[in-house]
C-alpha atoms as a PDB file:
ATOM      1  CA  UNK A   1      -5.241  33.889  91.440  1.00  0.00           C
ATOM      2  CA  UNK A   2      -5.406  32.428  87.992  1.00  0.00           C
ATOM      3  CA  UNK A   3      -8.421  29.997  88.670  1.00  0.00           C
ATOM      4  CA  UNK A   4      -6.866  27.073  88.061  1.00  0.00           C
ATOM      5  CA  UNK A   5      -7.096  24.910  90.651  1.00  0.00           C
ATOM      6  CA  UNK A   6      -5.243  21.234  91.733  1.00  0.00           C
ATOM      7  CA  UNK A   7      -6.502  18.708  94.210  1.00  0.00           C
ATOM      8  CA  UNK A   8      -5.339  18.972  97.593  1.00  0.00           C
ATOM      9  CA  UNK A   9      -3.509  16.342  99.418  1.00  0.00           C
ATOM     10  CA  UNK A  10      -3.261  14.074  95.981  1.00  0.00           C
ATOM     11  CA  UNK A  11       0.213  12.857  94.677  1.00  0.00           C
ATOM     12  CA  UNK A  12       0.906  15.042  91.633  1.00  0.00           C
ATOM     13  CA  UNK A  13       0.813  13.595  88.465  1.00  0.00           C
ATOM     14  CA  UNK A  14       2.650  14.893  85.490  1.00  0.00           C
ATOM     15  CA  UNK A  15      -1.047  14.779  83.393  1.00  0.00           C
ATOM     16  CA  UNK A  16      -2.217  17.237  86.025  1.00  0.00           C
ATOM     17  CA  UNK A  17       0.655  19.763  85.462  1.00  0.00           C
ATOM     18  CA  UNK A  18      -0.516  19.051  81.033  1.00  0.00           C
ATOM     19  CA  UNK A  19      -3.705  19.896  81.749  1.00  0.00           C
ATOM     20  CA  UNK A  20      -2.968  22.861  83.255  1.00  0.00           C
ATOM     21  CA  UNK A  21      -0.726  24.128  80.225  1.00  0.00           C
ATOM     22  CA  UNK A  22      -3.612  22.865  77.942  1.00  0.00           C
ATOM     23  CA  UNK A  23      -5.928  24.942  79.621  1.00  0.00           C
ATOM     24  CA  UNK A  24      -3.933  27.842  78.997  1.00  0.00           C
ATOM     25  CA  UNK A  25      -2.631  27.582  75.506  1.00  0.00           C
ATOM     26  CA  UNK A  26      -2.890  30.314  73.136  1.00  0.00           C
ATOM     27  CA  UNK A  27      -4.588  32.443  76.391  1.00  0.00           C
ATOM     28  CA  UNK A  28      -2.575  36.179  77.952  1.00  0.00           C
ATOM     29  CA  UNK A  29      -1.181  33.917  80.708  1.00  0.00           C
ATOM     30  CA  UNK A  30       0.490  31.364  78.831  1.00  0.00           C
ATOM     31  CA  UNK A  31       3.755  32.073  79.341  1.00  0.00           C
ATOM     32  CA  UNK A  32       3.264  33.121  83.155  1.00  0.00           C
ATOM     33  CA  UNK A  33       1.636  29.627  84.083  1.00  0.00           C
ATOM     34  CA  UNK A  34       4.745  27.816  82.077  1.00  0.00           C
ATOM     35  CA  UNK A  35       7.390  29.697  83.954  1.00  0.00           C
ATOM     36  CA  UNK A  36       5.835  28.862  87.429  1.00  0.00           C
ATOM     37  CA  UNK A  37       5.018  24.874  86.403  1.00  0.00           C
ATOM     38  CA  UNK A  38       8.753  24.793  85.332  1.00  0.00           C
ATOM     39  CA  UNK A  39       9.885  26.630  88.556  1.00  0.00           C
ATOM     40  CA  UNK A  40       8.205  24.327  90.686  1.00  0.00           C
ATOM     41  CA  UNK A  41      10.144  21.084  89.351  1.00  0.00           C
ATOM     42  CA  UNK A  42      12.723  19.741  91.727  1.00  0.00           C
ATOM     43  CA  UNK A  43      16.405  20.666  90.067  1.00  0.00           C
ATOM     44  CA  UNK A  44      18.101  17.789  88.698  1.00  0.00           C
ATOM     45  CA  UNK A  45      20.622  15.738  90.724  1.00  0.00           C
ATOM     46  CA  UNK A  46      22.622  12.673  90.065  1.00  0.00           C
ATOM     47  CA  UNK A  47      21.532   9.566  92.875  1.00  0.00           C
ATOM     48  CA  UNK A  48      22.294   5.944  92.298  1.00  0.00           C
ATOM     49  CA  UNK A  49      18.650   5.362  93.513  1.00  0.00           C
ATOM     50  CA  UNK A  50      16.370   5.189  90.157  1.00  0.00           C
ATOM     51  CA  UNK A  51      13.245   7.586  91.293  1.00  0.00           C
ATOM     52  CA  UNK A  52      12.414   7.806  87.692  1.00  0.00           C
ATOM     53  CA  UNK A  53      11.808  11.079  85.544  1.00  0.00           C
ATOM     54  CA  UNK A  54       9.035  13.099  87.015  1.00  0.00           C
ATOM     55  CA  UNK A  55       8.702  15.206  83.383  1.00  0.00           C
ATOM     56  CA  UNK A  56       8.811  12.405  81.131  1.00  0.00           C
ATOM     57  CA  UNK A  57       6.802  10.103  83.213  1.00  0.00           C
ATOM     58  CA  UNK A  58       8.984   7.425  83.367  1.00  0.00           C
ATOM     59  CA  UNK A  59       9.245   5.014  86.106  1.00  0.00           C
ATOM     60  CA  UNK A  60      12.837   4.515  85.374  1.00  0.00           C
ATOM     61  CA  UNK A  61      15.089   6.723  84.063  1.00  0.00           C
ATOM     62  CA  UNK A  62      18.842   7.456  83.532  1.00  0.00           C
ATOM     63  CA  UNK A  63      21.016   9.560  81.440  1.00  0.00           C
ATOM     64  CA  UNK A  64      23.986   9.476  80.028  1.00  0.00           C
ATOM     65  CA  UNK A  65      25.569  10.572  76.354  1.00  0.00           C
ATOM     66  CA  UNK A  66      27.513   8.668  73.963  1.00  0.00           C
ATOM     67  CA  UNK A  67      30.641   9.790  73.506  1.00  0.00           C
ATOM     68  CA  UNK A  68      31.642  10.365  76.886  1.00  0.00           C
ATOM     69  CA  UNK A  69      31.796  13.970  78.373  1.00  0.00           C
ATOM     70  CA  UNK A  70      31.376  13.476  82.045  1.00  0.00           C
ATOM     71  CA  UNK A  71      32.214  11.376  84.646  1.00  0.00           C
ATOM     72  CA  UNK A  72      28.149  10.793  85.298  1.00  0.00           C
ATOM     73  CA  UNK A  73      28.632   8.789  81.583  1.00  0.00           C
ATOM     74  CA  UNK A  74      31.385   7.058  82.422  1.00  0.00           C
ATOM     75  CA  UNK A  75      29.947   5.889  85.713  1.00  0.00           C
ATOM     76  CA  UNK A  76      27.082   4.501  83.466  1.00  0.00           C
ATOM     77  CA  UNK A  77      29.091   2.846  80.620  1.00  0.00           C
ATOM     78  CA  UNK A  78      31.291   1.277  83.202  1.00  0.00           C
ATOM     79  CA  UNK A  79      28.099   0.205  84.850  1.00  0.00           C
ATOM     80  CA  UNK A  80      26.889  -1.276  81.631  1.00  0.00           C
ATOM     81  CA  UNK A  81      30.084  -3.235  81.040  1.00  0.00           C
ATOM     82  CA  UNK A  82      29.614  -4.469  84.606  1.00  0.00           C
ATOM     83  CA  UNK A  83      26.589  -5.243  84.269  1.00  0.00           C
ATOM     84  CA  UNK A  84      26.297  -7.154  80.638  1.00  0.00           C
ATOM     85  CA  UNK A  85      29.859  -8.589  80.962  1.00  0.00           C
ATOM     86  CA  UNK A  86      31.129  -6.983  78.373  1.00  0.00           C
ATOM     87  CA  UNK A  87      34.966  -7.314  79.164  1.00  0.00           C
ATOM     88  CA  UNK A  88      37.229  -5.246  81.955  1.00  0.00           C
ATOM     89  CA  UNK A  89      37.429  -1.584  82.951  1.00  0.00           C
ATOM     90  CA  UNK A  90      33.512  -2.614  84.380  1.00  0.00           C
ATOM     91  CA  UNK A  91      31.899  -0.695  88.124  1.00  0.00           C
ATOM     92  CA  UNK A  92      33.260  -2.873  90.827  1.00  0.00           C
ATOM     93  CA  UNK A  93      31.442  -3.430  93.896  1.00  0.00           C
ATOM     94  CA  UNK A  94      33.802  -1.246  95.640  1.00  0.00           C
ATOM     95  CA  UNK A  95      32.674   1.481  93.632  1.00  0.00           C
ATOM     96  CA  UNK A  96      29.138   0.854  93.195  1.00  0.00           C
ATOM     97  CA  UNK A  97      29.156   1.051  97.025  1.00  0.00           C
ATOM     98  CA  UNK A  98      30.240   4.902  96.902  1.00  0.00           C
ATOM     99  CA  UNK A  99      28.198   5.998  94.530  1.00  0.00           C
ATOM    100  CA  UNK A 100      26.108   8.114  96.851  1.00  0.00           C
ATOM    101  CA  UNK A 101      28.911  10.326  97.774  1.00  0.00           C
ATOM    102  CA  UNK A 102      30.186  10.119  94.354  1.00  0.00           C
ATOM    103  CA  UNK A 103      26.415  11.692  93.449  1.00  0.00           C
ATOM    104  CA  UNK A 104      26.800  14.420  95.711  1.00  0.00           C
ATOM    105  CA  UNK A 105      30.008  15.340  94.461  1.00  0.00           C
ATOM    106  CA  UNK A 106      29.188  15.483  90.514  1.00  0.00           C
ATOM    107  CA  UNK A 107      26.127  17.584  91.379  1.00  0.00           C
ATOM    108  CA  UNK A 108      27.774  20.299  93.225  1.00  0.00           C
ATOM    109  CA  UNK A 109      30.394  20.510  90.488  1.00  0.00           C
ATOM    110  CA  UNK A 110      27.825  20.208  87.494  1.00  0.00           C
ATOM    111  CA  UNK A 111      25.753  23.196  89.160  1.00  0.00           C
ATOM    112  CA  UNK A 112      29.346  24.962  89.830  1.00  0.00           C
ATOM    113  CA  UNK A 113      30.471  24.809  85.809  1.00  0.00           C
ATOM    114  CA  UNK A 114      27.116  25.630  84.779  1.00  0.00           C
ATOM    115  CA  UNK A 115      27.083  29.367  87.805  1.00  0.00           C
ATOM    116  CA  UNK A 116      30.532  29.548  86.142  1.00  0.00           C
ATOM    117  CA  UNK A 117      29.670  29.563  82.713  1.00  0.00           C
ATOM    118  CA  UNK A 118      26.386  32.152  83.556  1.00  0.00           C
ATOM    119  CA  UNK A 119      28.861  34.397  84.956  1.00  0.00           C
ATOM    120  CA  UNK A 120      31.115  34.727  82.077  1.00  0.00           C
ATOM    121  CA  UNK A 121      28.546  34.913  79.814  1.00  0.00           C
ATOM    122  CA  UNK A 122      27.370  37.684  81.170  1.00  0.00           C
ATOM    123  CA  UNK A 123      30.037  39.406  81.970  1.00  0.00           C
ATOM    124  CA  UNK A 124      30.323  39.123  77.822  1.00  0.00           C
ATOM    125  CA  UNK A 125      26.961  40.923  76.986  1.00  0.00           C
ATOM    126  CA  UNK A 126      27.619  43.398  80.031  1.00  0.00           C
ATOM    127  CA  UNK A 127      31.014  44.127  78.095  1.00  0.00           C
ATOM    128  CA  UNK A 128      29.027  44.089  74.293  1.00  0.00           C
ATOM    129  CA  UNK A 129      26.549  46.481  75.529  1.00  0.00           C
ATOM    130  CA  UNK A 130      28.051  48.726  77.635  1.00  0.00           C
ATOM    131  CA  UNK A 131      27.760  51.542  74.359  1.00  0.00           C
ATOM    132  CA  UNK A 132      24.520  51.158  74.583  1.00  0.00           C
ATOM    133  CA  UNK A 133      23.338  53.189  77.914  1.00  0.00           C
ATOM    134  CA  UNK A 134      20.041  54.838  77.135  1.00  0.00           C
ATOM    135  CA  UNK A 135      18.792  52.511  74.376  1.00  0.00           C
ATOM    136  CA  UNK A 136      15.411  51.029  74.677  1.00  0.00           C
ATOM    137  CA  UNK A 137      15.108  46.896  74.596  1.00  0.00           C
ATOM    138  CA  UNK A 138      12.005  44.789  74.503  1.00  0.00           C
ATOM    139  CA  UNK A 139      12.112  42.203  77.527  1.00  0.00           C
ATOM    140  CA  UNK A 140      10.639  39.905  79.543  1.00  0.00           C
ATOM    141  CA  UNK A 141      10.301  39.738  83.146  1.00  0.00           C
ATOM    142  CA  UNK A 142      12.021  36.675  83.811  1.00  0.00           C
ATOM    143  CA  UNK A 143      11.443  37.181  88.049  1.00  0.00           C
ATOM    144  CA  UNK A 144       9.961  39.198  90.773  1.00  0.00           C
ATOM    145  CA  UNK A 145      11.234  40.122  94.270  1.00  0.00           C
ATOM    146  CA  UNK A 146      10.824  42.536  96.997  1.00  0.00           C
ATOM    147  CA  UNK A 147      13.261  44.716  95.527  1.00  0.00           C
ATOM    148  CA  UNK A 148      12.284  44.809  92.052  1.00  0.00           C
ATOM    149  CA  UNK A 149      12.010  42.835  88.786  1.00  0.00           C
ATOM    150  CA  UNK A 150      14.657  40.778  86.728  1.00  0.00           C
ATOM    151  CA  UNK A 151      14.388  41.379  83.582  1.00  0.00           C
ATOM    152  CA  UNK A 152      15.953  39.065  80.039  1.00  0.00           C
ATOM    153  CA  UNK A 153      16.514  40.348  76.542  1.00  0.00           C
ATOM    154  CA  UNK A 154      15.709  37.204  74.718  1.00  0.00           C
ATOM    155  CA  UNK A 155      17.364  38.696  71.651  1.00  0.00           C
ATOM    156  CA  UNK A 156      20.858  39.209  73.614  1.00  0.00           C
ATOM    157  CA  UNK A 157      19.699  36.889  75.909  1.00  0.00           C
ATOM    158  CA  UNK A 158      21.403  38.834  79.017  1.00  0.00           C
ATOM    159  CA  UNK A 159      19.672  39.549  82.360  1.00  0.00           C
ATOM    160  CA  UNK A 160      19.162  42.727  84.240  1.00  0.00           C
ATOM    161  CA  UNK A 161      17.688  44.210  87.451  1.00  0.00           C
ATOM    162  CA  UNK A 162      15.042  47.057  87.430  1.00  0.00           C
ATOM    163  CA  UNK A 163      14.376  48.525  91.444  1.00  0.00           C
ATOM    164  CA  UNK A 164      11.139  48.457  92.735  1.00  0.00           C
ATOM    165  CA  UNK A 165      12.515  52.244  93.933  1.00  0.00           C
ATOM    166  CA  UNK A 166      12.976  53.327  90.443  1.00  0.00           C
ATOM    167  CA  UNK A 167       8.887  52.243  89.826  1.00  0.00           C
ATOM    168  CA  UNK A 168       6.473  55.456  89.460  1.00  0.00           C
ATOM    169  CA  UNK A 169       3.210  56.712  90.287  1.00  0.00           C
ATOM    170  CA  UNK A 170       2.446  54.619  93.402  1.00  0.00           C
ATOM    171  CA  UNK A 171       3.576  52.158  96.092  1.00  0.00           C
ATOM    172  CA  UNK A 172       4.404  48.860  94.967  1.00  0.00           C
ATOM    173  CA  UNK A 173       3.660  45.708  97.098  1.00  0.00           C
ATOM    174  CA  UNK A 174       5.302  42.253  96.605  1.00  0.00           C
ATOM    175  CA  UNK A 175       2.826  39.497  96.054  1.00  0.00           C
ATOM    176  CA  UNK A 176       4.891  36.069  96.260  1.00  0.00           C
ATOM    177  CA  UNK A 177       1.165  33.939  95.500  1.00  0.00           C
ATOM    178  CA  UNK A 178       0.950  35.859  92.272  1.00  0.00           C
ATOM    179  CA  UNK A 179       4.358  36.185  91.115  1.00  0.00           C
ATOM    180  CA  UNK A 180       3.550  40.307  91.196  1.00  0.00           C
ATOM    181  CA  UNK A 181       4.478  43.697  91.978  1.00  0.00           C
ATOM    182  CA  UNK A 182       1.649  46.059  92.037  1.00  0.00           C
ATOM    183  CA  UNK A 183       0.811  49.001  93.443  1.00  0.00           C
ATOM    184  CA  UNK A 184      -1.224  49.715  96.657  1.00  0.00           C
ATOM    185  CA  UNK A 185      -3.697  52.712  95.128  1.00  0.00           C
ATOM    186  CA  UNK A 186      -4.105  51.445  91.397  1.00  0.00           C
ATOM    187  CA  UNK A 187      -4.233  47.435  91.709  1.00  0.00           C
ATOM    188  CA  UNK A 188      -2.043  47.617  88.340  1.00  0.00           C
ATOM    189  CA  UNK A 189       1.503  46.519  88.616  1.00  0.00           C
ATOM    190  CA  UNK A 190       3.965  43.813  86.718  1.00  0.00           C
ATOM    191  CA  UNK A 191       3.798  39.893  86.986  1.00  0.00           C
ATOM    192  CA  UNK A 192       6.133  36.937  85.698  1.00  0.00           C
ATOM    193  CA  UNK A 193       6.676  36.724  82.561  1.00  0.00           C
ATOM    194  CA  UNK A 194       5.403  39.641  81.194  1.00  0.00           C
ATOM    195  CA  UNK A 195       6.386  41.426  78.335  1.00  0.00           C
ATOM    196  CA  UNK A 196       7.751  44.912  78.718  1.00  0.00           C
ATOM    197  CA  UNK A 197       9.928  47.795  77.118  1.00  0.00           C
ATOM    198  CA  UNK A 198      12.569  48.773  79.007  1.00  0.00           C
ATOM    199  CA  UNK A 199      15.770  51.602  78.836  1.00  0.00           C
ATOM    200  CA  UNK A 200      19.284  50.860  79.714  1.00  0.00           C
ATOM    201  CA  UNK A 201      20.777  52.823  82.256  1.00  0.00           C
ATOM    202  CA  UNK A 202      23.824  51.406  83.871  1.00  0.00           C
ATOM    203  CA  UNK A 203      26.448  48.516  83.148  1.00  0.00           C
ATOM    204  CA  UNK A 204      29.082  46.880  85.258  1.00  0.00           C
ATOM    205  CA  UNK A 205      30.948  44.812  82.503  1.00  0.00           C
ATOM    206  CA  UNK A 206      33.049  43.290  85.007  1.00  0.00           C
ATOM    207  CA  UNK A 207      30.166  42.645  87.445  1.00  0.00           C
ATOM    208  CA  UNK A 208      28.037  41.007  84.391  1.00  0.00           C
ATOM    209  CA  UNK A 209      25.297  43.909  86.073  1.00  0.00           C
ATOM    210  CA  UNK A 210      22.757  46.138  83.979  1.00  0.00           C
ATOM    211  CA  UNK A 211      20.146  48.079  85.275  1.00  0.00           C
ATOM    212  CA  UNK A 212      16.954  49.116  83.549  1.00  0.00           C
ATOM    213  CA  UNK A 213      14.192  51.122  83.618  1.00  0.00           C
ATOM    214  CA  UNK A 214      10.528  50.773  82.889  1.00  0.00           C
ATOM    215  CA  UNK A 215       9.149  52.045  80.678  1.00  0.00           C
ATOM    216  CA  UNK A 216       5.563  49.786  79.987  1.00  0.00           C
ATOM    217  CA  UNK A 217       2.668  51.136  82.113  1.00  0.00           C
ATOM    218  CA  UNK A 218       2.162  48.585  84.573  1.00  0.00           C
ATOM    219  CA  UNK A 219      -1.319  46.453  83.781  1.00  0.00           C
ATOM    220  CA  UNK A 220      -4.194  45.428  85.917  1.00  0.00           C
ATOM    221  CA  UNK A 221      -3.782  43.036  88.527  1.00  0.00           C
ATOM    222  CA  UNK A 222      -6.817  42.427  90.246  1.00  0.00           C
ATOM    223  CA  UNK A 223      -5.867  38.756  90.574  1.00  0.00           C
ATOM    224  CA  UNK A 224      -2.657  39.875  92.963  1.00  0.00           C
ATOM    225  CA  UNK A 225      -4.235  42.317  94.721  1.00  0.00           C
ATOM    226  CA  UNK A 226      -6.845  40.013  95.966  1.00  0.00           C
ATOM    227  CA  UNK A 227      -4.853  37.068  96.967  1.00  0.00           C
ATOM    228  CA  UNK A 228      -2.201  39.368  98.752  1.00  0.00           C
ATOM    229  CA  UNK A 229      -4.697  40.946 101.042  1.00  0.00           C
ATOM    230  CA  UNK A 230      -6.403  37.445 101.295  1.00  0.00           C
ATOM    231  CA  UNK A 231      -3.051  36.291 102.867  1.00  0.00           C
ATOM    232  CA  UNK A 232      -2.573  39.745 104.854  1.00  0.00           C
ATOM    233  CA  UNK A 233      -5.680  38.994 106.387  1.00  0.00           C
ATOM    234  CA  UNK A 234      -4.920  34.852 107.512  1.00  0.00           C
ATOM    235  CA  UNK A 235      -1.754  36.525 108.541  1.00  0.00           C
ATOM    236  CA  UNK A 236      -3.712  38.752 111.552  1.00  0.00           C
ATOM    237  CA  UNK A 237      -6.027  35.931 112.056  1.00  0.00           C
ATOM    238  CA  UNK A 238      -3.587  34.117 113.210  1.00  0.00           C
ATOM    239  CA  UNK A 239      -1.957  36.688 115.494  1.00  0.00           C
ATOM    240  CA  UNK A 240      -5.401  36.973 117.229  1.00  0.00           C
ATOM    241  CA  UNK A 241      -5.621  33.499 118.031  1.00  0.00           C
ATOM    242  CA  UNK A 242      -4.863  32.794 122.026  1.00  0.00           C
ATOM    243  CA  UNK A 243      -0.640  32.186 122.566  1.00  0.00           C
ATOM    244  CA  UNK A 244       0.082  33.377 118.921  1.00  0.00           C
ATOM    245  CA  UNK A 245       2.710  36.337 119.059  1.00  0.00           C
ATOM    246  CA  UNK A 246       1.550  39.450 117.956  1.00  0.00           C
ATOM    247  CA  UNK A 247       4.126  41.986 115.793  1.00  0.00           C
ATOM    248  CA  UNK A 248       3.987  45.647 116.681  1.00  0.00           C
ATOM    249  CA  UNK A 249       5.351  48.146 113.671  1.00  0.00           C
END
């Protein structure tokens, strides 16, 4: 939708993914083309097989910090005494041998601490701005959904939930291709990463909730309009076809 195009069926590379935020620099869309190429990076997760570092194109790759905070580090240190001889308290075989499961396990309670530590921070700004219902806030639209737009106050830097219900002046359709909500009569709506002015209406402190309202006239989207009736229309092609199943509404 943006005109920037990759080649099909090729391995990415991470000079392709550059090139792309070159292209953009400085241009309306910056910060909309950044948000999906980070979004489409595989999360993180500890492995004892070396895959590299897709980001920092690097063949090889591992991480660790010095003093130790985590058992990840330690698991690295010891395997660096192991493997240098540098004296006991080194991986033993033993060990090394479990390290897949042991990988599973710090991953799942890494992503735990960090849910853990999202949730009480905000539940902290939900509490700090709960006396201020009503007051206006410039945001960014930090994601888009069926149901409505998140929305981040990089000064506070707390999240909140506008419903696509609570949107005026026409019927809004959910574009997934083009990261959009826009509505069905005007072709104008709201996309990724937008910036936007927006009132506070409700807080659930202990909840870490807010709700906002819009309060930006939504912008042209011609660009989301087109590709979702582009894929409305593959979509009935293929219920056509012989043997495909047909849905009635």
């Amino acid at each position: 939708t943006l005109g920037l195009s990759l080649a099909r069926g090729a391995q990415m590379q991470p000079s392709q993914f550059n090139g792309i935020l070159d292209r953009v620099r400085g241009a309306d869309n910056e910060g909309l083309v950044n948000e999906v190429v980070l979004r489409s990076q595989s999360q993180a997760e500890y492995s004892p097989k070396n895959i590299g570092h897709f980001g920092l194109n690097l063949r090889r790759y591992a991480h660790f910090t010095s003093p130790i905070r985590r058992y990840a580090d330690l698991i690295v240190h010891r395997g660096l005494i192991a493997a240098l001889g540098l004296g006991p308290g080194g991986l033993t075989q033993d060990e090394a041998a479990r390290l897949e499961d042991v990988a599973v396990l710090i991953s799942g309670t890494e992503r735990r601490a960090m849910a853990a530590e999202r949730d009480t921070v905000d539940r902290l700004i939900a509490a700090y701005l709960a006396e201020r219902v009503d007051d206006r806030f410039d945001a960014r639209i930090s994601g888009v959904t069926k149901s409505g737009l998140f929305v981040q106050l990089p000064q506070y830097g707390a999240d909140g939930f506008i419903p696509v219900s609570t949107l005026n002046g026409d019927y809004y359709i959910y574009d997934e291709t083009a990261r959009s909500l826009f509505g069905e009569r005007s072709g104008k709506g709201y996309q990724l990463a937008d910036r936007v002015e927006v009132r506070l209406v409700e807080v659930a402190p202990m909840a870490g909730a807010m709700r906002f309202e819009m309060l930006t006239d939504p912008k042209p989207l011609p660009g989301s309009k087109r590709s979702f009736h582009k894929a409305k229309g593959r979509a009935r092609a293929s219920q056509s076809r012989p043997g495909s199943r047909g849905r009635r509404r």
